[in-house]
Protein backbone atom coordinates (compact mmCIF):
# COMPACT_ATOMS: atom_id res chain seq x y z
CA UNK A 1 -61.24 27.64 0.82
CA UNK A 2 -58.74 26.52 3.40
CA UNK A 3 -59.62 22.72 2.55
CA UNK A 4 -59.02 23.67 -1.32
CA UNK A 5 -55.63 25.46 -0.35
CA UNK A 6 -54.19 22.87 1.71
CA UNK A 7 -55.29 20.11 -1.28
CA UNK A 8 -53.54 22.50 -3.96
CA UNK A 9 -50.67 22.73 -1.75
CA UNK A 10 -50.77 18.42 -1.21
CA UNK A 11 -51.07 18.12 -4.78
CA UNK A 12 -47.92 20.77 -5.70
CA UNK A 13 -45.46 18.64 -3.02
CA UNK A 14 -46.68 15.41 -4.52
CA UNK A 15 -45.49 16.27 -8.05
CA UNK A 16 -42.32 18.15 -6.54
CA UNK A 17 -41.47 14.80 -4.71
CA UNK A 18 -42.10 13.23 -8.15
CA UNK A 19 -40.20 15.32 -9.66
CA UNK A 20 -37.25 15.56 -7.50
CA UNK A 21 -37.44 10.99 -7.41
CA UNK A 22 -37.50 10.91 -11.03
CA UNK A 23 -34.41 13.04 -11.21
CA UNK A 24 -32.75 10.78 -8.68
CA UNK A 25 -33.56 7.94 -10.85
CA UNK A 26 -32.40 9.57 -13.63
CA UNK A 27 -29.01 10.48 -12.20
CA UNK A 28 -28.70 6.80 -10.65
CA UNK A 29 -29.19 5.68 -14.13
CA UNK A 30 -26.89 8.24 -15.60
CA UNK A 31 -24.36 7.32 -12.90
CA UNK A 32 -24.80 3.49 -13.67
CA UNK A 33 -24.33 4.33 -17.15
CA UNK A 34 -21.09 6.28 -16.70
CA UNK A 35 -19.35 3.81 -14.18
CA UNK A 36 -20.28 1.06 -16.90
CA UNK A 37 -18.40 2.64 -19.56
CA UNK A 38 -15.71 3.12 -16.58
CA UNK A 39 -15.10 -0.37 -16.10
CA UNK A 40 -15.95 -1.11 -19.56
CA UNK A 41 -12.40 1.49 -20.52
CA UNK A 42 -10.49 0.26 -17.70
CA UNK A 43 -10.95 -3.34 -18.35
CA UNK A 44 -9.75 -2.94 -21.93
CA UNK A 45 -6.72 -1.25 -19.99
CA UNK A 46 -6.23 -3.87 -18.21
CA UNK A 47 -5.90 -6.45 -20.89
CA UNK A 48 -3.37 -4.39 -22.61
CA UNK A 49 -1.64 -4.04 -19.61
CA UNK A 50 -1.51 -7.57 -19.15
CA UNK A 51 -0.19 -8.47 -23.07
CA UNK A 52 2.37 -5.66 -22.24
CA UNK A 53 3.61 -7.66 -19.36
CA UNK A 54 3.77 -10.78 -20.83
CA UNK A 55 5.87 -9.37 -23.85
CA UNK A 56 8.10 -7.28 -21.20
CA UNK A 57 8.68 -10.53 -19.57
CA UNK A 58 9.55 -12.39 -22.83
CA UNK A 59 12.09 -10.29 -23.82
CA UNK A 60 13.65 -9.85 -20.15
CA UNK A 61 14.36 -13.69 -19.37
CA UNK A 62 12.45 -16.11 -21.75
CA UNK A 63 14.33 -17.44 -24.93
CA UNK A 64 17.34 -17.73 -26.05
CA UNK A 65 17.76 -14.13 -27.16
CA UNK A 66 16.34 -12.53 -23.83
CA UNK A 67 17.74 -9.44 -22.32
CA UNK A 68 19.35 -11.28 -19.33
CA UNK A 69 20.95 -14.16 -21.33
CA UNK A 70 22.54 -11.10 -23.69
CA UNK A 71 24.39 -8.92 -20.52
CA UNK A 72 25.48 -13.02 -19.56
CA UNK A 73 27.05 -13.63 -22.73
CA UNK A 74 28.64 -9.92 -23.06
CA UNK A 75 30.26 -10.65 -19.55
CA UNK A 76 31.79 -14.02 -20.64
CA UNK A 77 32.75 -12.48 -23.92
CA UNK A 78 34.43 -9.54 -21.83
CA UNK A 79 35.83 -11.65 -19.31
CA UNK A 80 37.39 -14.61 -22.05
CA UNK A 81 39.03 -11.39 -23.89
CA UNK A 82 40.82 -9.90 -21.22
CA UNK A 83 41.88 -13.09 -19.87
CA UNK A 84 43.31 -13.89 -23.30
CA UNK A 85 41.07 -17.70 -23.51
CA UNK A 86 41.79 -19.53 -26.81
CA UNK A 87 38.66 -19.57 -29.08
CA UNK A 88 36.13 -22.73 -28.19
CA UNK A 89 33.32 -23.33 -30.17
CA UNK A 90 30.46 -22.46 -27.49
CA UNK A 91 31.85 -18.98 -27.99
CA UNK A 92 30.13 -18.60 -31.40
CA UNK A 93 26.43 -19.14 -29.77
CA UNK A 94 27.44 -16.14 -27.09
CA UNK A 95 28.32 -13.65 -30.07
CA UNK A 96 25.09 -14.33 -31.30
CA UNK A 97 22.90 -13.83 -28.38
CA UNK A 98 25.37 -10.75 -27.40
CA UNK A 99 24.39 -8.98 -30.66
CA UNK A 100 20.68 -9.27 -29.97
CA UNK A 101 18.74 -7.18 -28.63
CA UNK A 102 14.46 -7.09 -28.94
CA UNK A 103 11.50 -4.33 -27.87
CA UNK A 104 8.62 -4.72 -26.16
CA UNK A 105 5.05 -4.39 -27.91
CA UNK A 106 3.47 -2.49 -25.94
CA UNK A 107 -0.59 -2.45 -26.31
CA UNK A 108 -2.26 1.09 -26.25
CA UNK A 109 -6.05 0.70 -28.10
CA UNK A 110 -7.69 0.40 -24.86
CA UNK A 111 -5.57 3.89 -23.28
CA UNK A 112 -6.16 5.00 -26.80
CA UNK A 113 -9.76 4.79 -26.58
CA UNK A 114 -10.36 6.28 -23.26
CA UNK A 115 -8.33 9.16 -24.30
CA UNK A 116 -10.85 9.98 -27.42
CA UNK A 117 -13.79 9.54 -24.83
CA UNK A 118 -12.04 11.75 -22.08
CA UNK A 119 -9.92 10.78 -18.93
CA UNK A 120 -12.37 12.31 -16.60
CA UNK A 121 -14.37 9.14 -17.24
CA UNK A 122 -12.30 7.77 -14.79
CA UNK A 123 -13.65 8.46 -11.46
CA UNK A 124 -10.87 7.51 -9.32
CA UNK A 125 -8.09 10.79 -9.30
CA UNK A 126 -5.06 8.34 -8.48
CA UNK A 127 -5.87 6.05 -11.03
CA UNK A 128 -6.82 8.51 -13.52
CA UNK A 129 -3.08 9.86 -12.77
CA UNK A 130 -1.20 6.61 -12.96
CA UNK A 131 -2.58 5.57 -16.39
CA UNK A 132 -1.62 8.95 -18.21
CA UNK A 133 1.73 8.58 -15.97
CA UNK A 134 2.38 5.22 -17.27
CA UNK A 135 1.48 6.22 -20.77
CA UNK A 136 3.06 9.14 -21.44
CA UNK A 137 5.84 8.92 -19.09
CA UNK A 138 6.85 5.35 -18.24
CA UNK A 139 7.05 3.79 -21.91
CA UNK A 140 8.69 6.97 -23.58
CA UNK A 141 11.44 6.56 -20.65
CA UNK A 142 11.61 2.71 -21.71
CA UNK A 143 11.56 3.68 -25.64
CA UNK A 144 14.39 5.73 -25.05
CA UNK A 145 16.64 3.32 -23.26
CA UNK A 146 15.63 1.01 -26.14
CA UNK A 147 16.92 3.44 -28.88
CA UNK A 148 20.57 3.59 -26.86
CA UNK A 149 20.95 -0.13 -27.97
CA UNK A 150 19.45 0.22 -31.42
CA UNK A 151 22.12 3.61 -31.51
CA UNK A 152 24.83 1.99 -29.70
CA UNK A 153 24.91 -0.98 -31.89
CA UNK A 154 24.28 0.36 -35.54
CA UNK A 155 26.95 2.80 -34.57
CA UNK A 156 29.81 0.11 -33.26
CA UNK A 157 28.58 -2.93 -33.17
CA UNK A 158 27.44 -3.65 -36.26
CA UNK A 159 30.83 -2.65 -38.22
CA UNK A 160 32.40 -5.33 -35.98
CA UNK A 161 29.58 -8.10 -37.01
CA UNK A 162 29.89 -6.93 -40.91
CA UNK A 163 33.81 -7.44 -41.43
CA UNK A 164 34.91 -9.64 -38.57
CA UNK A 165 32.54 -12.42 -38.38
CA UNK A 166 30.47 -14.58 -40.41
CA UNK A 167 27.15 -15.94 -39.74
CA UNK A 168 27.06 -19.79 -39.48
CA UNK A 169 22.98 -20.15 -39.54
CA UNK A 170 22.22 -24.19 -39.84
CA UNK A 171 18.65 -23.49 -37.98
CA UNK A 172 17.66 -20.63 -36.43
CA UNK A 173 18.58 -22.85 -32.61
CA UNK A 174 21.94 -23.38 -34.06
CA UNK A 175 23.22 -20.10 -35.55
CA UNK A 176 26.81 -19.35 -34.48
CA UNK A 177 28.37 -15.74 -35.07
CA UNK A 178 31.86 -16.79 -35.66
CA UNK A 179 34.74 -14.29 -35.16
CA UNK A 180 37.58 -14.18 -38.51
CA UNK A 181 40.52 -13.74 -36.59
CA UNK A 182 39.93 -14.20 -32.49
CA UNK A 183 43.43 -14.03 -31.36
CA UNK A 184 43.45 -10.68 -32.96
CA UNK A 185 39.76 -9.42 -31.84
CA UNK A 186 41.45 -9.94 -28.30
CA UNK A 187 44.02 -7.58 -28.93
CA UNK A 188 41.37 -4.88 -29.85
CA UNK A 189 41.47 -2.58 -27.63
CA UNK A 190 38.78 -0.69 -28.96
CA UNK A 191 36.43 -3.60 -29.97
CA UNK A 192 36.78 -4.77 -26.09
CA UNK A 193 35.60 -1.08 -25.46
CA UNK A 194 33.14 -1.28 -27.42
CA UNK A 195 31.76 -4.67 -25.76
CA UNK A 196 31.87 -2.69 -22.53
CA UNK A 197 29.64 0.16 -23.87
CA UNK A 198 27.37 -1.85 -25.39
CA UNK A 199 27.18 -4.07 -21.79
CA UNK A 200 26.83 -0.69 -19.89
CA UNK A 201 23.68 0.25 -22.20
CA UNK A 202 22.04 -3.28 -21.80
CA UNK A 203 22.27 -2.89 -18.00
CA UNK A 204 20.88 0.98 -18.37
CA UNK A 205 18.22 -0.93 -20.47
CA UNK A 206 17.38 -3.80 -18.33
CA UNK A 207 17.23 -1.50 -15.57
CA UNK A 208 14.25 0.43 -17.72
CA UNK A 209 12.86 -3.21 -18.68
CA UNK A 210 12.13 -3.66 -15.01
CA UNK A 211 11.14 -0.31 -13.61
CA UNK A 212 7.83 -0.44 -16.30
CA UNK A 213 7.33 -4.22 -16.10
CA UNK A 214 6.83 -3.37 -11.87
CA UNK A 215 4.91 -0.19 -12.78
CA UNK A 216 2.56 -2.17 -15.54
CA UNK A 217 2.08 -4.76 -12.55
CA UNK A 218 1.31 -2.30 -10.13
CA UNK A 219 -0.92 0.15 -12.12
CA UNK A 220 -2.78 -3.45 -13.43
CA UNK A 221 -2.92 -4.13 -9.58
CA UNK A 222 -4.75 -1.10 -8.49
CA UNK A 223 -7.16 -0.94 -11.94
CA UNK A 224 -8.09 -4.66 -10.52
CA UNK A 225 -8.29 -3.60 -7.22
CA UNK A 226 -11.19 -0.63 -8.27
CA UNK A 227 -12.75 -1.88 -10.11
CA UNK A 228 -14.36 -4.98 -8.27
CA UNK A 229 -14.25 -3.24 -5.24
């Protein structure tokens, strides 16, 4: 009897062990699975991140009509009206790019899909925190400062473009905005205001620009960072 009670008892810790290894295995494979469809989410992230930055760059200092090259040729305009300059012809090309102004397209499907799946996919707290920071907080911010400009200009701006220029456009690389009367735009007190304004709420803007183009770079960073480590 003793022989058949320590074999029973051999028998019931084999298929415990068993038991207890094939639910290891299973959770390794569970776990494999999960941190696949991590990387899988985050990676998607991280392309969208990177057309975000690309388009964020674009519109800050590439072209023609980039954010930069605009707050440049409000300054000259600002500075050649309170100095009282005669008209010159390169003027016409710095109304134009003043006037412009361009958002970012930002991309979302891959932050959209991991929300519909569940942050807590992602593993990592910090990370998990940055992306719904940068998400919910960073780009409204940014689409805020962006609306200013649209405000600012269909609200002053544009009233000024409508009845005291006209739009010269040859080819879209030579369109001039052309002022009516110059000498007596330069004697507008509030149209140079209004310049001023509009220059204040580019800076304000660029100054958004720039605070998510650094936090897209550094939340693409640390994605990177965890997910090859």
């Amino acid at each position: 009897m003793g022989k058949y009670f320590k074999y029973a008892i051999g028998e019931i810790l084999l298929v415990v062990i068993g038991i207890l290894i094939a639910l290891q295995i299973n959770n390794w494979n569970e776990d494999n699975k999960s941190k696949e469809k991590e990387h899988i989410a985050l990676a998607e992230i991280v392309s969208d991140l990177e057309y975000s930055i690309n388009d964020l760059n674009k519109i800050k200092s590439e072209g023609k009509y980039s954010t930069l090259k605009s707050i440049d040729a409000l300054k000259t305009l600002i500075e050649v009206t309170e100095k009282k300059e005669p008209y010159r012809d390169s003027l016409g090309v710095y109304f134009d790019v003043a006037f412009s102004y361009d958002e970012a397209d930002f991309k979302i499907s891959g932050y959209n899909s991991l929300s519909s799946i569940g942050m807590d996919l992602v593993q990592n707290p910090a990370i998990r925190s940055s992306i719904g920071e940068f998400y919910t907080s960073i780009i409204p911010d940014y689409e805020e400062a962006y609306d200013e400009i649209r405000q600012d200009f269909h609200e002053y701006m544009l009233d000024y473009l409508r009845k005291d220029f006209v739009i010269q456009d040859e080819a879209p690389s030579k369109r001039l905005i052309v002022p009516n009367d110059f000498e007596n735009l330069k004697n507008d007190k509030e149209y140079i205001q209004s310049l001023r304004t509009f220059l204040d709420v580019k800076k304000y803007y660029v100054n958004k620009l720039n605070l998510t183009l650094d936090q897209a770079e550094l939340l693409k960073s640390h994605i990177e960072s965890y997910i090859h480590d």
